[in-house]
C-alpha atoms as a PDB file:
ATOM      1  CA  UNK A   1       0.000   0.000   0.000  1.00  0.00           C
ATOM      2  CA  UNK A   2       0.954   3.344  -0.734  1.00  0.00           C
ATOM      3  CA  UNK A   3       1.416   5.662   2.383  1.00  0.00           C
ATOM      4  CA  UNK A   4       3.099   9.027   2.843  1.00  0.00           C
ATOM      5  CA  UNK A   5       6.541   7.992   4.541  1.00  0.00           C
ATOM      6  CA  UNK A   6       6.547   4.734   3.088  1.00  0.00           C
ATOM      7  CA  UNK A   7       9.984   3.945   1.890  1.00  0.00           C
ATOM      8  CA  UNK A   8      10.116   2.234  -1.511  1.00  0.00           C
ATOM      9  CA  UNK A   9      12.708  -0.321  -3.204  1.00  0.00           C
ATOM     10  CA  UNK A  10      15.027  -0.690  -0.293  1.00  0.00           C
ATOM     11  CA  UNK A  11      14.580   2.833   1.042  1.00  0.00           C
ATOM     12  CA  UNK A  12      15.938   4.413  -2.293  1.00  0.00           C
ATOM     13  CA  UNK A  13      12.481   6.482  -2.218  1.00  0.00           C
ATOM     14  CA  UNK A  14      10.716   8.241   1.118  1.00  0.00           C
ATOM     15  CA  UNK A  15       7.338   9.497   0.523  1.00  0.00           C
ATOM     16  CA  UNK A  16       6.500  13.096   1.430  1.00  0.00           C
ATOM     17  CA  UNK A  17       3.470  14.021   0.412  1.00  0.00           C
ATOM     18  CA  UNK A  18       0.792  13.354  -2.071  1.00  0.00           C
ATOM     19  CA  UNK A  19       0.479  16.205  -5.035  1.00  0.00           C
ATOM     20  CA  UNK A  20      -1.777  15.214  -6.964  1.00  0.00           C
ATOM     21  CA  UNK A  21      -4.575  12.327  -8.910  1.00  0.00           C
ATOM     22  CA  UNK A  22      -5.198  11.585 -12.001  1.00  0.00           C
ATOM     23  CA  UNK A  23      -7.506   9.309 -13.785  1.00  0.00           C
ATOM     24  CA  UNK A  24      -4.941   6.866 -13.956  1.00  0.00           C
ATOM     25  CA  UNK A  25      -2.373   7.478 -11.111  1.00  0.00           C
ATOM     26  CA  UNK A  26      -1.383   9.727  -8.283  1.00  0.00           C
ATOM     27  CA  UNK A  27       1.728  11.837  -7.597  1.00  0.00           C
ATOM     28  CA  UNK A  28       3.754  12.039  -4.525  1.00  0.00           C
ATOM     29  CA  UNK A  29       6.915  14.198  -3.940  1.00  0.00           C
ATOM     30  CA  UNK A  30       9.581  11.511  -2.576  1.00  0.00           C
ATOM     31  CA  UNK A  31      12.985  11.959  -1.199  1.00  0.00           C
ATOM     32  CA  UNK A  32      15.696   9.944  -3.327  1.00  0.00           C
ATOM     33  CA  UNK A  33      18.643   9.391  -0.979  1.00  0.00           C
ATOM     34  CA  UNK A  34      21.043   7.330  -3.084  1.00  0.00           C
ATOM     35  CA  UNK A  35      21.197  10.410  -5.346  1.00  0.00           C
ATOM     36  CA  UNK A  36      20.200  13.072  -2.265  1.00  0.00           C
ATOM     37  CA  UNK A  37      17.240  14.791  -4.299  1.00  0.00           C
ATOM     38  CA  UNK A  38      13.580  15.131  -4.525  1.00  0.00           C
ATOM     39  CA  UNK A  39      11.830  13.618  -7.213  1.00  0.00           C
ATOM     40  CA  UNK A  40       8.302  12.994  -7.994  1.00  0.00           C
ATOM     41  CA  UNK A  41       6.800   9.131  -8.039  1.00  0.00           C
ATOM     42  CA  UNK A  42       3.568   8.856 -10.445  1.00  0.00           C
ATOM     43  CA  UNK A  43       1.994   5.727  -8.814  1.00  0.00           C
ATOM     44  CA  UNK A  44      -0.239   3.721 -11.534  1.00  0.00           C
ATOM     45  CA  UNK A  45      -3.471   3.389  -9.410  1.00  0.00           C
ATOM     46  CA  UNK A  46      -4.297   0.239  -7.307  1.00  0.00           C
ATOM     47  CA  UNK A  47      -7.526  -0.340  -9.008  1.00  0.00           C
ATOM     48  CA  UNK A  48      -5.977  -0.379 -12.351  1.00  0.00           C
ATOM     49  CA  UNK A  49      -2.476  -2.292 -11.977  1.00  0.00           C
ATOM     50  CA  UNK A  50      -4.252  -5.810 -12.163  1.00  0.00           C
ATOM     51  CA  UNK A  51      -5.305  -4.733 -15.444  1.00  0.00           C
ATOM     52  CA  UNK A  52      -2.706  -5.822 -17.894  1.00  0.00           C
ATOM     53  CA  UNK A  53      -3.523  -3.463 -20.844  1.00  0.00           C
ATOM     54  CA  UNK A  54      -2.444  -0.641 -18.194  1.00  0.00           C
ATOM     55  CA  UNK A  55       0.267  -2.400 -16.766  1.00  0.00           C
ATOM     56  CA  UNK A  56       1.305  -2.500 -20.312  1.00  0.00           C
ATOM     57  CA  UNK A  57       0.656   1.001 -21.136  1.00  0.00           C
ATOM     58  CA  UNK A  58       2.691   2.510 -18.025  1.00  0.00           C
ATOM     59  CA  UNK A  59       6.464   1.036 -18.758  1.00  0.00           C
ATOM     60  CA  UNK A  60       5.490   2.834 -22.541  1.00  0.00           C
ATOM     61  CA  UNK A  61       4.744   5.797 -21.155  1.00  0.00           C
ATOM     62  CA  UNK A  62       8.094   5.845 -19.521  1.00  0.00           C
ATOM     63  CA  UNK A  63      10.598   4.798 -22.377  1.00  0.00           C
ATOM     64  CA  UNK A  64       8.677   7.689 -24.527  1.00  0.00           C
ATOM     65  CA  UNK A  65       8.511  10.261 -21.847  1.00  0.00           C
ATOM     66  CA  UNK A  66      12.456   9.462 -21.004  1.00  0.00           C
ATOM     67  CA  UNK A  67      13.449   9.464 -24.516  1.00  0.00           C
ATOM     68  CA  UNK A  68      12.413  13.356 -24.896  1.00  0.00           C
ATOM     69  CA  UNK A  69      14.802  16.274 -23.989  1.00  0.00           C
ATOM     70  CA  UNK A  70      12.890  19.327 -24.137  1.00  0.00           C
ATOM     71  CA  UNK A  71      12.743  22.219 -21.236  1.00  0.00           C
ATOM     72  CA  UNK A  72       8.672  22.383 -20.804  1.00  0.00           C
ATOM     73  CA  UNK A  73       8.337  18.687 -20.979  1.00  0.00           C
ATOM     74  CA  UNK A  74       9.539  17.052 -17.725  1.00  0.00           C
ATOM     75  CA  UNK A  75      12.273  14.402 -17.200  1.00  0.00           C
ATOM     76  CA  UNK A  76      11.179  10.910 -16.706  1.00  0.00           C
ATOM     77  CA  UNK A  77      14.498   9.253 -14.538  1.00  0.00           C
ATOM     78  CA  UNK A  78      13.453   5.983 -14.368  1.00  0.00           C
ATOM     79  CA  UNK A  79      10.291   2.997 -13.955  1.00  0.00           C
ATOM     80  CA  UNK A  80       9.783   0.274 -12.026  1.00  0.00           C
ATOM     81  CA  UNK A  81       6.975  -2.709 -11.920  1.00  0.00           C
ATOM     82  CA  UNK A  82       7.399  -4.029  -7.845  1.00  0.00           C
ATOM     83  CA  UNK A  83       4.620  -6.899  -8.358  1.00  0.00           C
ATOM     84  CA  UNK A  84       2.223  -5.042  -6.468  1.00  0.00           C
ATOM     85  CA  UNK A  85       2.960  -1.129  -7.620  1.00  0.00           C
ATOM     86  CA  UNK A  86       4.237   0.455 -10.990  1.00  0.00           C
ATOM     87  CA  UNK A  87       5.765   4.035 -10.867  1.00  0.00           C
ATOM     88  CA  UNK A  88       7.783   6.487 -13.039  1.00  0.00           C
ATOM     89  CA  UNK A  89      10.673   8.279 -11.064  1.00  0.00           C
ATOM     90  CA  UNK A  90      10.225  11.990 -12.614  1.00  0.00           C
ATOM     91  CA  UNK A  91      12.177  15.043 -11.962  1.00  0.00           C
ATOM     92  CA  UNK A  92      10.013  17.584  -9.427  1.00  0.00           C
ATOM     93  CA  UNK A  93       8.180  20.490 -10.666  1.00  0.00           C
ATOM     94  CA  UNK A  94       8.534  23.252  -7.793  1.00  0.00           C
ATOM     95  CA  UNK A  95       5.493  25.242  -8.358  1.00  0.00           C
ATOM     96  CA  UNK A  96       2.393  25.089  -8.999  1.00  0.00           C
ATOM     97  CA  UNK A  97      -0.387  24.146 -12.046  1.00  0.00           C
ATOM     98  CA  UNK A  98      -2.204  26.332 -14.354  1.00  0.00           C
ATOM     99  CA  UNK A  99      -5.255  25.049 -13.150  1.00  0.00           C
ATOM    100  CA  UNK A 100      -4.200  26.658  -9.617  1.00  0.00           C
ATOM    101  CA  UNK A 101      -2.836  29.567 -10.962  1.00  0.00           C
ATOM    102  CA  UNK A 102      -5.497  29.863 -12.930  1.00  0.00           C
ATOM    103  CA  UNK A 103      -7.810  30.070  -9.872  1.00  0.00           C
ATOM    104  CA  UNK A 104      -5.814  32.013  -8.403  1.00  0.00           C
ATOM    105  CA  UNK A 105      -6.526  34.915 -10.452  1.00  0.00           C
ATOM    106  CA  UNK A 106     -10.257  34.089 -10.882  1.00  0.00           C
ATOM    107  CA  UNK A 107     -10.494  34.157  -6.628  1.00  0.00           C
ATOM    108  CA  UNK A 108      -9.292  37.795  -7.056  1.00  0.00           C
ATOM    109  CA  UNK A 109     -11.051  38.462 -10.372  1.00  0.00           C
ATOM    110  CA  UNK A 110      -8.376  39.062 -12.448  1.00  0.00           C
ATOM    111  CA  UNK A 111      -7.892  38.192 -15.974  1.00  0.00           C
ATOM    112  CA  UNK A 112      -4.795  36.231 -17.098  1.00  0.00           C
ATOM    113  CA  UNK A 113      -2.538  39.018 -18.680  1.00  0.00           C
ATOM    114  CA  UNK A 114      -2.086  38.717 -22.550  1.00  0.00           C
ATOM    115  CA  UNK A 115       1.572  38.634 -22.853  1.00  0.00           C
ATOM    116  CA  UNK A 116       1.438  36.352 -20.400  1.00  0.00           C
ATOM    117  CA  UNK A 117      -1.005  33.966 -21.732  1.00  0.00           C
ATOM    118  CA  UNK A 118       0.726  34.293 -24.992  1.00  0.00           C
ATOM    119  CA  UNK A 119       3.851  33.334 -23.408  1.00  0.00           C
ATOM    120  CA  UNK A 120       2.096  30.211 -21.801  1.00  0.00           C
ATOM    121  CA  UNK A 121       0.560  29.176 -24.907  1.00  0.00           C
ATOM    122  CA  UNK A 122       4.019  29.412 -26.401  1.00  0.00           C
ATOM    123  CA  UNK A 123       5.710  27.137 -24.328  1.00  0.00           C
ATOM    124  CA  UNK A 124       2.653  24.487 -24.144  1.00  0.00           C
ATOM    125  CA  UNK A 125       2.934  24.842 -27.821  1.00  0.00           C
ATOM    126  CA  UNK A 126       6.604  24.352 -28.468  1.00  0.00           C
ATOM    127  CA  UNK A 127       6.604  21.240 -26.208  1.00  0.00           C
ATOM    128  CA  UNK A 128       3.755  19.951 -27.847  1.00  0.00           C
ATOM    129  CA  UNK A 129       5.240  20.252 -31.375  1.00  0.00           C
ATOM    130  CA  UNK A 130       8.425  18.285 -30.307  1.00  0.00           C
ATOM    131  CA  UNK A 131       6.676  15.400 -28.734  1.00  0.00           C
ATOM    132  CA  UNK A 132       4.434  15.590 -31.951  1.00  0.00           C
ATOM    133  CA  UNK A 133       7.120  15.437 -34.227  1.00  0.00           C
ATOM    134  CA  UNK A 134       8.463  12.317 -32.417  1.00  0.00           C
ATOM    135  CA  UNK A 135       5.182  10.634 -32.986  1.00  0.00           C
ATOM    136  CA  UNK A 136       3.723  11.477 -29.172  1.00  0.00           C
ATOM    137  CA  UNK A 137       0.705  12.907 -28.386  1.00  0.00           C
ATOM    138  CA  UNK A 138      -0.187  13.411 -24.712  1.00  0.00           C
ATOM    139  CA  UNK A 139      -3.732  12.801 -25.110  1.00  0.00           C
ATOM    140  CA  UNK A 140      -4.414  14.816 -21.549  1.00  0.00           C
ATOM    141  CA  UNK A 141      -3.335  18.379 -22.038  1.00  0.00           C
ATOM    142  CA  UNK A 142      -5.028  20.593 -19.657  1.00  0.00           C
ATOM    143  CA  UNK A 143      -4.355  23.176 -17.121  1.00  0.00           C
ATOM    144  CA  UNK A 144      -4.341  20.713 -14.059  1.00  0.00           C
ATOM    145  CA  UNK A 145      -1.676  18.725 -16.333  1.00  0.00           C
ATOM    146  CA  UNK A 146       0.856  21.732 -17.194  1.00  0.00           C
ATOM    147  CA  UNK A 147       2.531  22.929 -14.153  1.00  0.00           C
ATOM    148  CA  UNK A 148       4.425  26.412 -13.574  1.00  0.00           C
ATOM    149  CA  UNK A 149       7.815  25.864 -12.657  1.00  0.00           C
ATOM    150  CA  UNK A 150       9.370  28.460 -10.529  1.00  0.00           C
ATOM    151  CA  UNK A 151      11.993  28.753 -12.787  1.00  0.00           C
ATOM    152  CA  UNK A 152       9.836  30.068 -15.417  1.00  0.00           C
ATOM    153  CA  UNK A 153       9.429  26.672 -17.214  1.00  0.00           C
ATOM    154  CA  UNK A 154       5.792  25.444 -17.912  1.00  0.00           C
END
């Protein structure tokens, strides 16, 4: 079972906290002390890992995610099937989505600035265009799946 401060694959991976769920898995920010970082683990969901079509479908997703090098499309470091969990070892995203951001700005009724959108639109684009170009398409792309990186990535 999955638990915050569960330690994974002979303590290589502490569990912080959960950020996020998806229809298909949930993200925690993990500690990764071999390599003394902070990653994040997508978890496939329980209820789906008997299923072998999805079991099949998350070790793809990895090998096509890792095999990209692009700044607005984030680093997949590494997969692993345990027998009774499958995760992707990702690089973390400090920040926050555009869904949240997004809100953000609605709670204080504030448009999102042109240039900025532009800017956003830009980036979503340009990462789009090189995984489309290598024959991926994300098939999810929304504002609760692009995330703001401090660093001014999206």
């Amino acid at each position: 079972m999955i638990n915050e401060g569960n330690s994974l694959v002979g303590g290589r991976y502490q569990l912080i906290h959960l950020l996020g769920r998806g229809g298909m898995s949930a993200v925690y920010k993990a500690y990764q002390a071999n390599l003394d970082r902070h990653v994040a683990l997508k978890f496939l969901r329980p209820d789906f890992f008997p299923n072998p079509t999805f079991r099949e479908r998350f070790p793809q997703e990895a090998r096509h995610i890792a095999a990209l090098s692009h700044p607005n499309i984030v680093q997949v470091h590494d997969f692993d099937d345990t027998g009774d969990s499958c995760y992707l070892v990702m690089e973390l995203i400090e920040g926050q989505s555009l869904q949240s951001y997004l809100d953000d700005l609605a709670a204080r009724q504030q448009p999102l600035p042109i240039p900025e959108a532009t800017q956003l639109i830009t980036k979503i684009g340009e990462a789009l265009a090189y995984a489309h170009n290598r024959q991926l398409i994300h098939r999810d792309v929304k504002p609760s799946n692009v995330m703001l990186a401090a660093d001014g990535r999206v």
